[in-house]
Protein backbone atom coordinates (compact mmCIF):
# COMPACT_ATOMS: atom_id res chain seq x y z
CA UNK A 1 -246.27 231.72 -20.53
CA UNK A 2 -244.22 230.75 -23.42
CA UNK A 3 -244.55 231.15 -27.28
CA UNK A 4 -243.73 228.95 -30.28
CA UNK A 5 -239.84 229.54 -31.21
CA UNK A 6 -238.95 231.28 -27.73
CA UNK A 7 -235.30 230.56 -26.70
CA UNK A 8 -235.19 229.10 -23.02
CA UNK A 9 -232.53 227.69 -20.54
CA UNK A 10 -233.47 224.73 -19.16
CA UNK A 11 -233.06 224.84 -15.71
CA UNK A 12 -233.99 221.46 -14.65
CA UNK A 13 -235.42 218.96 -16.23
CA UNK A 14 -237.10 216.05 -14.78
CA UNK A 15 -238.07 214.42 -18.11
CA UNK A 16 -234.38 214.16 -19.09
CA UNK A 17 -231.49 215.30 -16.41
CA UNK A 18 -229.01 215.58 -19.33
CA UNK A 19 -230.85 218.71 -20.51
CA UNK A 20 -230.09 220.92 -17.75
CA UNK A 21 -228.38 223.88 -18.68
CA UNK A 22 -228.98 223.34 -22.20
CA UNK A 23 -230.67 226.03 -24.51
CA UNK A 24 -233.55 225.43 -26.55
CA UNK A 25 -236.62 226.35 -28.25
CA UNK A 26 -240.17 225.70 -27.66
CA UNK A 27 -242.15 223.75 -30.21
CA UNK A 28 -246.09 223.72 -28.99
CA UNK A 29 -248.10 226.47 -30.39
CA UNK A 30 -250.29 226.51 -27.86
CA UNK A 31 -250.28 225.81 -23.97
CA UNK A 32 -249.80 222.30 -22.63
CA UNK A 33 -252.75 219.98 -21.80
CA UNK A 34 -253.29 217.24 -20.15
CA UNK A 35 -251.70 214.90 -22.96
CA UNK A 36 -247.85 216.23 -21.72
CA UNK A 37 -249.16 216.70 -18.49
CA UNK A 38 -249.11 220.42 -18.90
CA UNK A 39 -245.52 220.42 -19.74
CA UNK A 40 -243.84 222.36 -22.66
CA UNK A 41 -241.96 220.81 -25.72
CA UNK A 42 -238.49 221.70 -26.13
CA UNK A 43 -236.53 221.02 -29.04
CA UNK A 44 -232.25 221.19 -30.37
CA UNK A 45 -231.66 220.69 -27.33
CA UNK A 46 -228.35 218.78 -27.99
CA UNK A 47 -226.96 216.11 -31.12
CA UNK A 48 -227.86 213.06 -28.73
CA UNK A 49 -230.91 214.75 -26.64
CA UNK A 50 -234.42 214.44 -28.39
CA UNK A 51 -237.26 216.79 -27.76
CA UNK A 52 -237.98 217.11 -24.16
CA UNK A 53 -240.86 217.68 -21.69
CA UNK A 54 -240.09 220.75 -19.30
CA UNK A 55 -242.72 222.02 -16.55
CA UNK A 56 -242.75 225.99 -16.90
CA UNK A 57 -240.93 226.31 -13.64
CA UNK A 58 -237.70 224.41 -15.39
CA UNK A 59 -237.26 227.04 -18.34
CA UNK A 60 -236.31 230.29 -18.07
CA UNK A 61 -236.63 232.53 -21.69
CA UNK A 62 -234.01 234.29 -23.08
CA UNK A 63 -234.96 235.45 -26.40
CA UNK A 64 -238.93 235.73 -26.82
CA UNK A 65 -239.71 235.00 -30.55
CA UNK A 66 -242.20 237.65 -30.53
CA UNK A 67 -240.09 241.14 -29.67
């Protein structure tokens, strides 16, 4: 489970390939639904990547926004 403003690696991403291994934070407040196809919303990913659609099993957290 991730939380609003939680630093995560991407992994893998199949929504854009170009994020892998790119840092980011997550933007939805509250978990995914159906809408994004229960996939999270992660943002600054890069200058010339937009927000992107990760499945929880493509991030990996390394700074929780809540510790």
């Amino acid at each position: 489970m991730f939380n609003r403003d939680d630093k995560v690696e991407i992994t893998s991403c199949a929504d854009d390939p170009r994020a892998a291994g790119r840092t980011g934070y997550i933007v939805d407040e509250v978990p995914p639904s159906e809408l994004t196809q229960g996939r999270w919303t992660v943002n600054q990913v890069g200058f010339f990547i937009g927000p992107v659609l990760c499945h929880a099993h493509e991030l990996r957290v390394i700074k929780s926004a809540h510790t």
